[in-house]
C-alpha atoms as a PDB file:
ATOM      1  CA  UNK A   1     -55.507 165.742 -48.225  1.00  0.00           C
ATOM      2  CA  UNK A   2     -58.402 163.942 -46.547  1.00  0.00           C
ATOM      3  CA  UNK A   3     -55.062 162.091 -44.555  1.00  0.00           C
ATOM      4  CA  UNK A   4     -54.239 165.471 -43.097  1.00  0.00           C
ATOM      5  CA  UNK A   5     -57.770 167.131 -42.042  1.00  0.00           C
ATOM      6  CA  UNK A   6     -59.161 164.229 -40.056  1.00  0.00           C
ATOM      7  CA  UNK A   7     -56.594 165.585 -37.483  1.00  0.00           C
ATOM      8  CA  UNK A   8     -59.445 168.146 -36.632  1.00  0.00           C
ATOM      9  CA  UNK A   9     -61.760 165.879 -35.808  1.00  0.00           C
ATOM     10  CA  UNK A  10     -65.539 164.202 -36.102  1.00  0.00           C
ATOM     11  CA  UNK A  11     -67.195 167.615 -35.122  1.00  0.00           C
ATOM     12  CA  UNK A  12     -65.001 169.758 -37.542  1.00  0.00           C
ATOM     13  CA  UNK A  13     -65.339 166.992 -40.844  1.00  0.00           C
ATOM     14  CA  UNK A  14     -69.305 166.657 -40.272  1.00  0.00           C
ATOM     15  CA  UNK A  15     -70.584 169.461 -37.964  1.00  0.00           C
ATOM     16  CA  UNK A  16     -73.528 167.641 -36.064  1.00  0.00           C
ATOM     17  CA  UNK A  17     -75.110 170.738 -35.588  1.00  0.00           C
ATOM     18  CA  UNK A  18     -75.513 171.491 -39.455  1.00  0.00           C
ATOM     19  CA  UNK A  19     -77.014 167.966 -39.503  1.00  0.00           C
ATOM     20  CA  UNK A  20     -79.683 168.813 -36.993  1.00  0.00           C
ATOM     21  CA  UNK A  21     -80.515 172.189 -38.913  1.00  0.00           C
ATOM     22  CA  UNK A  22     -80.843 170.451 -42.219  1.00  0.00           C
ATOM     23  CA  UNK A  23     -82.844 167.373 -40.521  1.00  0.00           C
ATOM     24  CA  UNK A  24     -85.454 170.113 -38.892  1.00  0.00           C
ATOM     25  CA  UNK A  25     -85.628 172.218 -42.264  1.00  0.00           C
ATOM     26  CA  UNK A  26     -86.478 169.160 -44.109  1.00  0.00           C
ATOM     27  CA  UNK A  27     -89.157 168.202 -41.463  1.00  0.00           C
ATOM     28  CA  UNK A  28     -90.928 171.547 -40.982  1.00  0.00           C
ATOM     29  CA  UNK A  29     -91.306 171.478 -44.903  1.00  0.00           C
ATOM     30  CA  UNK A  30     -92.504 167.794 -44.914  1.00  0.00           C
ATOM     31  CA  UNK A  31     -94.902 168.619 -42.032  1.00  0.00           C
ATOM     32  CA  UNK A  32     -96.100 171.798 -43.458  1.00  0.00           C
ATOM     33  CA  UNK A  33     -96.187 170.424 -47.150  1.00  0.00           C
ATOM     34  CA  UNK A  34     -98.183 167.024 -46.162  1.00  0.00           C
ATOM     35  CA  UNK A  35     -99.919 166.286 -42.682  1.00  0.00           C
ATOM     36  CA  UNK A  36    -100.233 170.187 -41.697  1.00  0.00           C
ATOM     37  CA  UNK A  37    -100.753 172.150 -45.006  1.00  0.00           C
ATOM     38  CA  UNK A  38    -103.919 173.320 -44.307  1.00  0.00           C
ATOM     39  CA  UNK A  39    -102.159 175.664 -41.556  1.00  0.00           C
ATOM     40  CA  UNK A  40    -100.015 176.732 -44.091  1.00  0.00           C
ATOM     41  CA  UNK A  41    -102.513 178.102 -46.055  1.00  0.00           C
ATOM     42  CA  UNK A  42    -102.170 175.220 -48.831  1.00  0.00           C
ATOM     43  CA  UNK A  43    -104.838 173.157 -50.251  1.00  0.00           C
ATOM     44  CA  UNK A  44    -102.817 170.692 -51.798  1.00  0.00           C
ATOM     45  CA  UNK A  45     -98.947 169.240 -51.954  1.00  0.00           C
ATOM     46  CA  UNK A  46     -96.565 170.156 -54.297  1.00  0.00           C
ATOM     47  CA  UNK A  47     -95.383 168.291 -56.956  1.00  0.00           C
ATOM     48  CA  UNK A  48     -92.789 165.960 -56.604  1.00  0.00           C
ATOM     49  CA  UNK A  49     -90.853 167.685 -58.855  1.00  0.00           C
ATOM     50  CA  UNK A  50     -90.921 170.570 -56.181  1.00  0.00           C
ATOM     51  CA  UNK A  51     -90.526 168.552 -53.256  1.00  0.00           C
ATOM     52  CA  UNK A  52     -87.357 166.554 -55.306  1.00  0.00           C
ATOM     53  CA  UNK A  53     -85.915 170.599 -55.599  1.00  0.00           C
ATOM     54  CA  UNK A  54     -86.278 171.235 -52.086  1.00  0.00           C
ATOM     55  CA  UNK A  55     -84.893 168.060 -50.635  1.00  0.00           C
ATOM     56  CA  UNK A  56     -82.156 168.889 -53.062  1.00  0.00           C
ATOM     57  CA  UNK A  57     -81.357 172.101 -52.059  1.00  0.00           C
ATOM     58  CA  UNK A  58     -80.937 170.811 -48.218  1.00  0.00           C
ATOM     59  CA  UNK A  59     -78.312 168.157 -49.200  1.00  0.00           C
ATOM     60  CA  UNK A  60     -76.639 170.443 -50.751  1.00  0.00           C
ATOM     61  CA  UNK A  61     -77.254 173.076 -47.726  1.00  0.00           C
ATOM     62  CA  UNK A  62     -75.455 170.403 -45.945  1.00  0.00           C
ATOM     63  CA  UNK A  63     -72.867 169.528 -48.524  1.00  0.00           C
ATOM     64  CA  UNK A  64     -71.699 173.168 -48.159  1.00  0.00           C
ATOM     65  CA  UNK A  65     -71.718 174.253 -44.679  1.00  0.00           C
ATOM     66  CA  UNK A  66     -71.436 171.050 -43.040  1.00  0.00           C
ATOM     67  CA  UNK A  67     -69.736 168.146 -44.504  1.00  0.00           C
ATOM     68  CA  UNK A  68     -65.874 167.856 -45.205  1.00  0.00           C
ATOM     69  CA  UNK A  69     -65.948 170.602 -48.234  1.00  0.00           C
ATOM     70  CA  UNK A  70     -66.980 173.316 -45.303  1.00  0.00           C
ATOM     71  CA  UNK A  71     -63.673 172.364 -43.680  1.00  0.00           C
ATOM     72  CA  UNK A  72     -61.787 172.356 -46.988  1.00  0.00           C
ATOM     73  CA  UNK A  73     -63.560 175.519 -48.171  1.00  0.00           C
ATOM     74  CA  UNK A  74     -61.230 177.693 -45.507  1.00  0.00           C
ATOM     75  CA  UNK A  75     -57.830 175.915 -46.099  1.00  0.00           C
ATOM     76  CA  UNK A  76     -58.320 175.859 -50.509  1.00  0.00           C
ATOM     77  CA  UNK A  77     -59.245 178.118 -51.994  1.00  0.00           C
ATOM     78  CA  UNK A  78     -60.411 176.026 -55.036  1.00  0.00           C
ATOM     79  CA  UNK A  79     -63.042 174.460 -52.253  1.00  0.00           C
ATOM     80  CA  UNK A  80     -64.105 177.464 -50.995  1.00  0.00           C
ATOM     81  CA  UNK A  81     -65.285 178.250 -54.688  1.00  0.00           C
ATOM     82  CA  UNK A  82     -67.206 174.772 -55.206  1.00  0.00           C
ATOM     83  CA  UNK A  83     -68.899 175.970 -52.292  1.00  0.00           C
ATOM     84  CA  UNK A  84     -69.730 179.233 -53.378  1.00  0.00           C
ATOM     85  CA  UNK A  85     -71.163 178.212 -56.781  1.00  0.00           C
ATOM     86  CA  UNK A  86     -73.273 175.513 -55.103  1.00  0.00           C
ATOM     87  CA  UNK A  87     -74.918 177.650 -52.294  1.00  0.00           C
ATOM     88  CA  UNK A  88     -75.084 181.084 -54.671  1.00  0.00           C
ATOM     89  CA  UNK A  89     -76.094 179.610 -57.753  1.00  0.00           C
ATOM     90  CA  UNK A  90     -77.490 176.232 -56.970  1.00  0.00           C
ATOM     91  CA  UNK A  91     -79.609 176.353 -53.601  1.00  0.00           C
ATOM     92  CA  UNK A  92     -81.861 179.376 -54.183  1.00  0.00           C
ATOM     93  CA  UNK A  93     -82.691 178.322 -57.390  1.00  0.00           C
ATOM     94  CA  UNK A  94     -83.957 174.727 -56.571  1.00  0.00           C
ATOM     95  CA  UNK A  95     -85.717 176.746 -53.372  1.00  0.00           C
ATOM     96  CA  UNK A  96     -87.667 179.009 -55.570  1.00  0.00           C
ATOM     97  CA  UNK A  97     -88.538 176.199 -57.788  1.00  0.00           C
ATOM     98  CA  UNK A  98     -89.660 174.165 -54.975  1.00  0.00           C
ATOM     99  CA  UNK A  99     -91.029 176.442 -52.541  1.00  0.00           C
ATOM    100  CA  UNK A 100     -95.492 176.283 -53.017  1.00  0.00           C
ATOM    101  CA  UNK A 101     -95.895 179.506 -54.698  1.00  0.00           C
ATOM    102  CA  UNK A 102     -98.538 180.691 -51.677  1.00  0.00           C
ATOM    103  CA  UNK A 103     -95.779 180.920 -49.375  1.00  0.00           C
ATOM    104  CA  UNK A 104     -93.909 182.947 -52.119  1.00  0.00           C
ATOM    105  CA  UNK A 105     -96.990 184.985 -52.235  1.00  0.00           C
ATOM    106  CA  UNK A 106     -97.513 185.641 -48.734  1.00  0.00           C
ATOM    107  CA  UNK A 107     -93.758 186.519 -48.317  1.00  0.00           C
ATOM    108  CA  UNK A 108     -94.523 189.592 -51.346  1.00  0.00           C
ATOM    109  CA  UNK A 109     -97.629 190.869 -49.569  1.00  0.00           C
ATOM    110  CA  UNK A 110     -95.569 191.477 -46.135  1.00  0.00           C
ATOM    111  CA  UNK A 111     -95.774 195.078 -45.453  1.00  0.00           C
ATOM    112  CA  UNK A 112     -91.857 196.040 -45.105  1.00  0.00           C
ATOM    113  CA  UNK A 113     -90.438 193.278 -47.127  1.00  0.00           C
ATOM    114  CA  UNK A 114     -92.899 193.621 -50.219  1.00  0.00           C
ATOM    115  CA  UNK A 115     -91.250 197.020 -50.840  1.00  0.00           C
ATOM    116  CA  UNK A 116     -87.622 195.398 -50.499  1.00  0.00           C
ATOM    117  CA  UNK A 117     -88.230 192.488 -52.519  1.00  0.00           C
ATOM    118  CA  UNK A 118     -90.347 194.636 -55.117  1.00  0.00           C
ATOM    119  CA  UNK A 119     -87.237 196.854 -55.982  1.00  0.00           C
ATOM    120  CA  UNK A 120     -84.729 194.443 -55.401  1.00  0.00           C
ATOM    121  CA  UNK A 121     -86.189 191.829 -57.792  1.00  0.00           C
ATOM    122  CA  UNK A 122     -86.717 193.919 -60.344  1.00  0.00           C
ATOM    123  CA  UNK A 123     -84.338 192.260 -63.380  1.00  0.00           C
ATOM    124  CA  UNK A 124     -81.649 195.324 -63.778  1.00  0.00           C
ATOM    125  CA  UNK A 125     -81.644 195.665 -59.990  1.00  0.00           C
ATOM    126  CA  UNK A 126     -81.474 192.003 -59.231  1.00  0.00           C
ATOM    127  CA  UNK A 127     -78.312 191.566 -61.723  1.00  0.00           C
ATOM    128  CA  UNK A 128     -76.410 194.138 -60.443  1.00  0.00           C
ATOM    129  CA  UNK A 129     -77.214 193.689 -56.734  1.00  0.00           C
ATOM    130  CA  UNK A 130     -75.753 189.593 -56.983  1.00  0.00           C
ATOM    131  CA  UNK A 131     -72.948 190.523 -58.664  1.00  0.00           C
ATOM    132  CA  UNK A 132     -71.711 193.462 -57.202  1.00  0.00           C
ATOM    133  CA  UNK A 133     -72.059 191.670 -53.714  1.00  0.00           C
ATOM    134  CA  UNK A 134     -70.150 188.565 -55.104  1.00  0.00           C
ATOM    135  CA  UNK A 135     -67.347 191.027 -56.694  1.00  0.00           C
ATOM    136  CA  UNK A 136     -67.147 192.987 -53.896  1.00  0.00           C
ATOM    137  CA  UNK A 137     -67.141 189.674 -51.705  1.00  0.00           C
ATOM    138  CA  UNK A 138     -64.148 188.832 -53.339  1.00  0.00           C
ATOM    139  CA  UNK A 139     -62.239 192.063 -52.448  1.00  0.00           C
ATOM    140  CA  UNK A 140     -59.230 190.666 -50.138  1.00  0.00           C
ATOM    141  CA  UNK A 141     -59.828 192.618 -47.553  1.00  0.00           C
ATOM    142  CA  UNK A 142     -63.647 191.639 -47.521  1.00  0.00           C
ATOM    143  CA  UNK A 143     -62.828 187.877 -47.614  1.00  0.00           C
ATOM    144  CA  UNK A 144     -60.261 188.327 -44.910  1.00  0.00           C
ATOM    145  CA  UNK A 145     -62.536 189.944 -42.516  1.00  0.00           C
ATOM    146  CA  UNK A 146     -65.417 187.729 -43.258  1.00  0.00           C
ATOM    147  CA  UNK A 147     -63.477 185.659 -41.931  1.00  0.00           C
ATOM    148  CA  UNK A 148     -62.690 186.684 -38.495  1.00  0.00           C
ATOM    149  CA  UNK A 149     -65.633 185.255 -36.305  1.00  0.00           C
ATOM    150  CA  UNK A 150     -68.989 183.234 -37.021  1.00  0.00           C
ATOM    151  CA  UNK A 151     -70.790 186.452 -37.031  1.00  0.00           C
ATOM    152  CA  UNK A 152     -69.167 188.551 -39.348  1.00  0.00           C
ATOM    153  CA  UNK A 153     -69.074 184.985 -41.265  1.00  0.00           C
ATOM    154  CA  UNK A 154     -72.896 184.271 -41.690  1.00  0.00           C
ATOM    155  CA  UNK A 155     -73.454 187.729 -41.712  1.00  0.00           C
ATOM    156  CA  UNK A 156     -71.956 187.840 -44.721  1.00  0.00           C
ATOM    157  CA  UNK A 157     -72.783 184.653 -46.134  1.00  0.00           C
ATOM    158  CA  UNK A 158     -76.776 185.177 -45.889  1.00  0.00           C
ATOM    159  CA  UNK A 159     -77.042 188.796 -47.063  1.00  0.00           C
ATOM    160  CA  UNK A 160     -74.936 187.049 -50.500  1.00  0.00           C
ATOM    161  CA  UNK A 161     -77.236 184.553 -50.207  1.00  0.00           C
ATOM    162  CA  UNK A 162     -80.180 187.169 -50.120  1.00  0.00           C
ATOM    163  CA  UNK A 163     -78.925 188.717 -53.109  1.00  0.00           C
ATOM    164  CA  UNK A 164     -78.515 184.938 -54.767  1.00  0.00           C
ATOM    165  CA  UNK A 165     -82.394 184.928 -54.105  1.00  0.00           C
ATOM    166  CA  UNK A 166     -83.052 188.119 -56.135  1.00  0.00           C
ATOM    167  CA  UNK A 167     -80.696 187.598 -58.925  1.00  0.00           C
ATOM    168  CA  UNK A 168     -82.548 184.180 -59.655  1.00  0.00           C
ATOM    169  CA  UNK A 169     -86.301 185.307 -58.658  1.00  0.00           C
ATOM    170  CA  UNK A 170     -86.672 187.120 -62.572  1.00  0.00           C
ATOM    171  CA  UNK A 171     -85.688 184.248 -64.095  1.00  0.00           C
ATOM    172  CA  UNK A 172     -87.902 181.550 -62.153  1.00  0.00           C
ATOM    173  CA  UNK A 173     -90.262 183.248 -60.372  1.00  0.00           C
ATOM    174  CA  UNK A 174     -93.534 181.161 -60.244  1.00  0.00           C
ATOM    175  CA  UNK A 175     -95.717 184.159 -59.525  1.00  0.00           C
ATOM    176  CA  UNK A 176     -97.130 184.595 -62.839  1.00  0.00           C
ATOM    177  CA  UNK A 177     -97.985 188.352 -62.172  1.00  0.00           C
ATOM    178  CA  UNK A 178     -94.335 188.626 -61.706  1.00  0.00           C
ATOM    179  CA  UNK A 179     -93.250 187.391 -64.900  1.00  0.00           C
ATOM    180  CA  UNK A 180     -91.492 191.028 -65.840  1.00  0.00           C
ATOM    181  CA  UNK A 181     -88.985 189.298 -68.474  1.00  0.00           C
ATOM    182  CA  UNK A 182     -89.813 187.324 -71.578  1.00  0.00           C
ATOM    183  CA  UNK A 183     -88.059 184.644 -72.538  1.00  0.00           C
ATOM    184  CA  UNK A 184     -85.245 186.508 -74.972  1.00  0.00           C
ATOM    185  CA  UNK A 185     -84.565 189.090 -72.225  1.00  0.00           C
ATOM    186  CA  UNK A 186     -84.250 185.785 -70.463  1.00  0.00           C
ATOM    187  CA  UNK A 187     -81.333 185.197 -72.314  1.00  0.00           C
ATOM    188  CA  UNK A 188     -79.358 188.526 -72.217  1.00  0.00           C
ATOM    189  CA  UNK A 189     -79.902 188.618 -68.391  1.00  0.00           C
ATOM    190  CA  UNK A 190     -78.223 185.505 -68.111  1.00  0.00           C
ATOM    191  CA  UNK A 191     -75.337 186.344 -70.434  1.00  0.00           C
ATOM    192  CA  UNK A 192     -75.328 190.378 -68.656  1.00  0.00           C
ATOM    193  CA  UNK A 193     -74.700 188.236 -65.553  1.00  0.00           C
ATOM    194  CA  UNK A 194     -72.001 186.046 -66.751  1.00  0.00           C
ATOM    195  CA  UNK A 195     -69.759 189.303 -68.327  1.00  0.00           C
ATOM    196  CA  UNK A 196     -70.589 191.045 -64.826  1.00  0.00           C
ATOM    197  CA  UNK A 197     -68.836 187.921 -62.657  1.00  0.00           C
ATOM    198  CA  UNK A 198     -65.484 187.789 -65.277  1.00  0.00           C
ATOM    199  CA  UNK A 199     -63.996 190.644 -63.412  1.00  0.00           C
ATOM    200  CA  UNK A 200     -64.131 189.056 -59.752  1.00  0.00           C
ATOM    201  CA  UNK A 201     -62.722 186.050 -61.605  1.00  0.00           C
ATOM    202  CA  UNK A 202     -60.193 187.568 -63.902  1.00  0.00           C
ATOM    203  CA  UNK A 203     -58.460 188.999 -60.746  1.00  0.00           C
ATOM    204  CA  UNK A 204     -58.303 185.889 -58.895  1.00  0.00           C
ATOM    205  CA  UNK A 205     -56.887 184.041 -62.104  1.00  0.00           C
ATOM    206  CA  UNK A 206     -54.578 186.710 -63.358  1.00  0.00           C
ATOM    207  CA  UNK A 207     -52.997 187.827 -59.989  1.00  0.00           C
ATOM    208  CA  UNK A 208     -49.231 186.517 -59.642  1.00  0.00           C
ATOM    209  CA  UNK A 209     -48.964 186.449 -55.879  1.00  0.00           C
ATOM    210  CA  UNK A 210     -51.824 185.092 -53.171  1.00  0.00           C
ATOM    211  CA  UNK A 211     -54.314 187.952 -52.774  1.00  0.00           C
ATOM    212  CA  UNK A 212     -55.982 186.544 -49.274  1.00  0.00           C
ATOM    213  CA  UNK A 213     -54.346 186.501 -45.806  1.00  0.00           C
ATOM    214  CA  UNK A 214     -56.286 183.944 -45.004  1.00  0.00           C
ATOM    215  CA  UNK A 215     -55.470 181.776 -47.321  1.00  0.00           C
ATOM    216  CA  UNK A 216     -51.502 182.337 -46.970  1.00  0.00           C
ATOM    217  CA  UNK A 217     -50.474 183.973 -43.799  1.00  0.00           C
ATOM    218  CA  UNK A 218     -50.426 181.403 -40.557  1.00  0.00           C
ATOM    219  CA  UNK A 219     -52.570 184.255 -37.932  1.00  0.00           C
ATOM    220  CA  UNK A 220     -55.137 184.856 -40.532  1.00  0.00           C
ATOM    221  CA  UNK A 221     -55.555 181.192 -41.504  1.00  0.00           C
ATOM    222  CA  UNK A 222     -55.544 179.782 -37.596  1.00  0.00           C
ATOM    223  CA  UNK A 223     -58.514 182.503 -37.475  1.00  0.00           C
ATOM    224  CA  UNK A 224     -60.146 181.278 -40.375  1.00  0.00           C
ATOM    225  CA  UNK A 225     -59.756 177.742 -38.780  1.00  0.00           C
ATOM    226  CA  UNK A 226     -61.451 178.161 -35.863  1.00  0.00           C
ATOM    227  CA  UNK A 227     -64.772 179.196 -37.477  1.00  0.00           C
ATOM    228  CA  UNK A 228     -65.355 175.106 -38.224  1.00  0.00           C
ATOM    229  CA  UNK A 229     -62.829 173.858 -35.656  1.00  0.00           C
ATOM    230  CA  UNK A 230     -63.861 173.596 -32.266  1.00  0.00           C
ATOM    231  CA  UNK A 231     -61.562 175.734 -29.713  1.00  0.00           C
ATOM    232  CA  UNK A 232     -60.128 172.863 -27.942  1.00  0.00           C
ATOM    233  CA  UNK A 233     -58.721 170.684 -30.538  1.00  0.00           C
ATOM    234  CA  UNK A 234     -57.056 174.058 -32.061  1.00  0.00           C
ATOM    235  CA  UNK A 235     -55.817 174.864 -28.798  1.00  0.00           C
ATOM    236  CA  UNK A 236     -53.720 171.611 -29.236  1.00  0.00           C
ATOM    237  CA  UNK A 237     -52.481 172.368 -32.570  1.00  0.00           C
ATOM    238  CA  UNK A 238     -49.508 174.704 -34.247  1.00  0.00           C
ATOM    239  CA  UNK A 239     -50.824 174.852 -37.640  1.00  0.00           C
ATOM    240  CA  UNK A 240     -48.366 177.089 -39.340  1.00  0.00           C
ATOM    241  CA  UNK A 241     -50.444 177.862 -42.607  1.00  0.00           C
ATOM    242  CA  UNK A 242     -51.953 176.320 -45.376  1.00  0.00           C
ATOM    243  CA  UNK A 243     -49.121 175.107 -47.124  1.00  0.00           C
ATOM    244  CA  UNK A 244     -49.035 172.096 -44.600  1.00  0.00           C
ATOM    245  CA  UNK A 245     -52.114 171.042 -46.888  1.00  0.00           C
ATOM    246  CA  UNK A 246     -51.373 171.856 -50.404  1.00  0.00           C
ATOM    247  CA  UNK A 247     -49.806 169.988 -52.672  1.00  0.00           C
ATOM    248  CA  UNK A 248     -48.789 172.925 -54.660  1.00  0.00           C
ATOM    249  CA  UNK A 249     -47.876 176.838 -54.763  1.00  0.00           C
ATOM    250  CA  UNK A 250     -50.467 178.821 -52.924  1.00  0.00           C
ATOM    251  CA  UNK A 251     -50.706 181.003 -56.178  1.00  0.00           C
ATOM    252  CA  UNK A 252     -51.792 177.704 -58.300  1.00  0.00           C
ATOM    253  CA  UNK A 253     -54.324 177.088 -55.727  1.00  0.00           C
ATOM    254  CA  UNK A 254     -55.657 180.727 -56.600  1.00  0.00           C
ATOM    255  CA  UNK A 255     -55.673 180.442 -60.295  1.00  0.00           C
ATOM    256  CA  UNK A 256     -57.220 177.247 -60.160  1.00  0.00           C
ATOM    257  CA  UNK A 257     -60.033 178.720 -58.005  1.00  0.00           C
ATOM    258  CA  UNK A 258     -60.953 181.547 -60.013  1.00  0.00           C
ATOM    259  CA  UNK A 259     -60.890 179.282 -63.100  1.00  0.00           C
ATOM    260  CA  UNK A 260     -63.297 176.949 -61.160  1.00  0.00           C
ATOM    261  CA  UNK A 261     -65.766 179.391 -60.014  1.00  0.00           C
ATOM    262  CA  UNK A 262     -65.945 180.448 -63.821  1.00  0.00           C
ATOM    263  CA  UNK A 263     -66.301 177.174 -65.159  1.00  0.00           C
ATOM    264  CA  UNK A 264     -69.084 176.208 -62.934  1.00  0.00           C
ATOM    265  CA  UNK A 265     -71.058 179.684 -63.101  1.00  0.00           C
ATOM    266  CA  UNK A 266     -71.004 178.926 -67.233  1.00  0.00           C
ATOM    267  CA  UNK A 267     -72.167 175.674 -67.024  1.00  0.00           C
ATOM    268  CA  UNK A 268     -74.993 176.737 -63.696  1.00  0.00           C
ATOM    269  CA  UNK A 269     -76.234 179.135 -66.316  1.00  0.00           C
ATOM    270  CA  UNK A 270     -75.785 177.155 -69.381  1.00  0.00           C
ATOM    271  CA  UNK A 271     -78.185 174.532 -67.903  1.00  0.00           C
ATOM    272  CA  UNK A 272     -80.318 177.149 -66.829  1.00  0.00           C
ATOM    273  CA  UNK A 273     -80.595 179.477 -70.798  1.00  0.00           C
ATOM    274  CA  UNK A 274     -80.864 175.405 -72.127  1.00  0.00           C
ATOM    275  CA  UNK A 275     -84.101 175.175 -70.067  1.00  0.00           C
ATOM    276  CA  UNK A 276     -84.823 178.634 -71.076  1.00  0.00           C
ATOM    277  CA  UNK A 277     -84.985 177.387 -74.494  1.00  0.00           C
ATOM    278  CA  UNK A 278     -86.664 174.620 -74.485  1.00  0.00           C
ATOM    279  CA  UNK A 279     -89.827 175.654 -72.875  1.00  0.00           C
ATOM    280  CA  UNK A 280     -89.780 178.888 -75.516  1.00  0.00           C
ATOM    281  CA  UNK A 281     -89.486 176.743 -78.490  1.00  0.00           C
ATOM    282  CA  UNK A 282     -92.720 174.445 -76.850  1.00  0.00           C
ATOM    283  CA  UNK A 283     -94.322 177.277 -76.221  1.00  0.00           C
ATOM    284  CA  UNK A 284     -94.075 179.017 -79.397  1.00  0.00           C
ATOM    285  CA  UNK A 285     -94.792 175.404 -80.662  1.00  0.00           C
ATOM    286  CA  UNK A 286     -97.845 175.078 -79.335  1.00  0.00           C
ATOM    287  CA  UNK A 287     -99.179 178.164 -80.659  1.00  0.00           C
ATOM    288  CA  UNK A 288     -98.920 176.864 -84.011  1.00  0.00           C
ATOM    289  CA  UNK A 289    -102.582 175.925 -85.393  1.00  0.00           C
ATOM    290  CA  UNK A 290    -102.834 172.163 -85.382  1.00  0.00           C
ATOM    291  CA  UNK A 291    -102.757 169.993 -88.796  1.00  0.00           C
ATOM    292  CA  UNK A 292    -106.763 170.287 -90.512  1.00  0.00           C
ATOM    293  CA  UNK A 293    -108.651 167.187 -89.500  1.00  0.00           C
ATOM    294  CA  UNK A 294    -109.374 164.415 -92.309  1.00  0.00           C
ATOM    295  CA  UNK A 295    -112.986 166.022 -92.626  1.00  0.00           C
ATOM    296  CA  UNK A 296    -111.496 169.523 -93.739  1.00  0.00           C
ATOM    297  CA  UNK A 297    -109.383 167.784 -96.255  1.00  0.00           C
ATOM    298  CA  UNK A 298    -112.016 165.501 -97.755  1.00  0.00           C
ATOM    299  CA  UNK A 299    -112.981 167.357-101.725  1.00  0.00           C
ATOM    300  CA  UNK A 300    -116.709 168.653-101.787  1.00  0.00           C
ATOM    301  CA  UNK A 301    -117.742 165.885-104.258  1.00  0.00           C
ATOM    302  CA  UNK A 302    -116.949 163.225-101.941  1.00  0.00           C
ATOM    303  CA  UNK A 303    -119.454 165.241 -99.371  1.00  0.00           C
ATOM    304  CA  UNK A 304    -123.150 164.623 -99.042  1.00  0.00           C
END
């Protein structure tokens, strides 16, 4: 495979301009964190831990929409859901985690957007918002068209991405006065979300013929293409589909995807309801009362 797509290029394989956007995102929050917090209305750095998240979620940023898997995501299908777990279920996660929580605050007290992210963070809304978008997402006539030029493509891509944000902000949120779930409804939010995503799944692993144009029919794919291709090394080319990069039915590729995206979303949240346990059982811990000390336990005849 990695033979056959290096026909498309250096620009295609590691898109230079996804470099640069990563490189200034990771400056403006190194800037803004360190040497210029004070204009961001901080008073001190976050904690490496945070800063580890962020720089995190920009390599992946960049794994996603900019290295070699972007390419792959629009010939297989089985990339194209690697990326999708990474930048849905991965990035806004280790963004709210790493973000200083005064920026989160300031975001909340915008006029507009306060009353948008107030309803559409709230846990019932949040779960069905992500996962209806992702289902629907995954309507073939939805991926097709997202499909058909950059703009419809990030379009699409950052309004998912939006709802990403609000699925995960009741679960993480480090705004303690928006703590709405405790840590069992924790739990069933994670495993409501997991049952809602088996449908979008289920039909990508169960259907016996390929379900996306773009994915099997030479027009649609050489459209697809040329949203990480640049125009004149396609012009060059006669693609055909892409079968001339599969080592396997087109239908395999499918089931393989849908099992993919399933696997990873289980073990995304797994890791995520293990950490949810963990800091319940040391917080319950901790409000145990401590052992008596040695004086307490000492009989009264041994006293005075």
């Amino acid at each position: 495979m990695w033979d056959k797509i290096q026909i498309f290029g250096f620009r295609a394989l590691w898109s230079p301009e996804i470099i640069l956007i990563t490189f200034l995102l990771g400056l403006l929050y190194f800037l803004f964190t360190g040497p210029l917090k004070h204009k961001a209305g901080l008073t001190e750095e976050p904690t490496t831990k945070q800063k580890i998240n962020v720089y995190t979620a920009l390599i992946l940023f960049y794994v996603v929409k900019g290295s070699p898997l972007y390419l792959l995501s629009h010939i297989v299908l089985m990339a194209h859901m690697v990326q999708m777990a990474v930048f849905y279920l991965m990035v806004p996660l280790l963004l709210i985690k790493g973000l200083p929580k005064e920026w989160w605050r300031k975001l909340f007290n915008v006029p507009v957007i306060k009353n948008i992210l107030n309803i559409l963070t709230k846990p019932l809304i949040a779960v069905l918002f992500f996962n209806t978008t992702f289902s629907l997402y995954h309507i073939p006539v939805i991926l097709d068209f997202s499909k058909t030029s950059n703009f419809v493509h990030w379009s699409v891509t950052l309004f998912i991405l939006f709802a990403a944000f609000c699925f995960w902000w009741p679960l993480v949120t480090p705004l303690d006065e928006q703590e709405y779930l405790k840590p069992l409804y924790k739990i069933f939010y994670i495993f409501g979300s997991g049952m809602l995503i088996t449908p979008a799944c289920a039909l990508i692993i169960f259907a016996s013929d390929p379900l996306y144009a773009t994915y099997s029919e030479p027009d649609a794919f050489a459209k697809a293409m040329a949203l990480c291709v640049p125009p004149e090394v396609l012009q060059n080319m006669t693609l055909g589909g892409p079968q001339l990069f599969l080592n396997m039915p087109l239908v395999y590729d499918q089931q393989a995807a849908g099992i993919i995206m399933k696997v990873l979303q289980e073990v995304i949240y797994g890791a995520v309801l293990a950490r949810i346990f963990y800091n319940w059982y040391n917080k319950e811990n901790r409000g145990i009362d401590p052992l008596p000390s040695q004086q307490n336990l000492t009989p009264n005849y041994e006293r005075g």
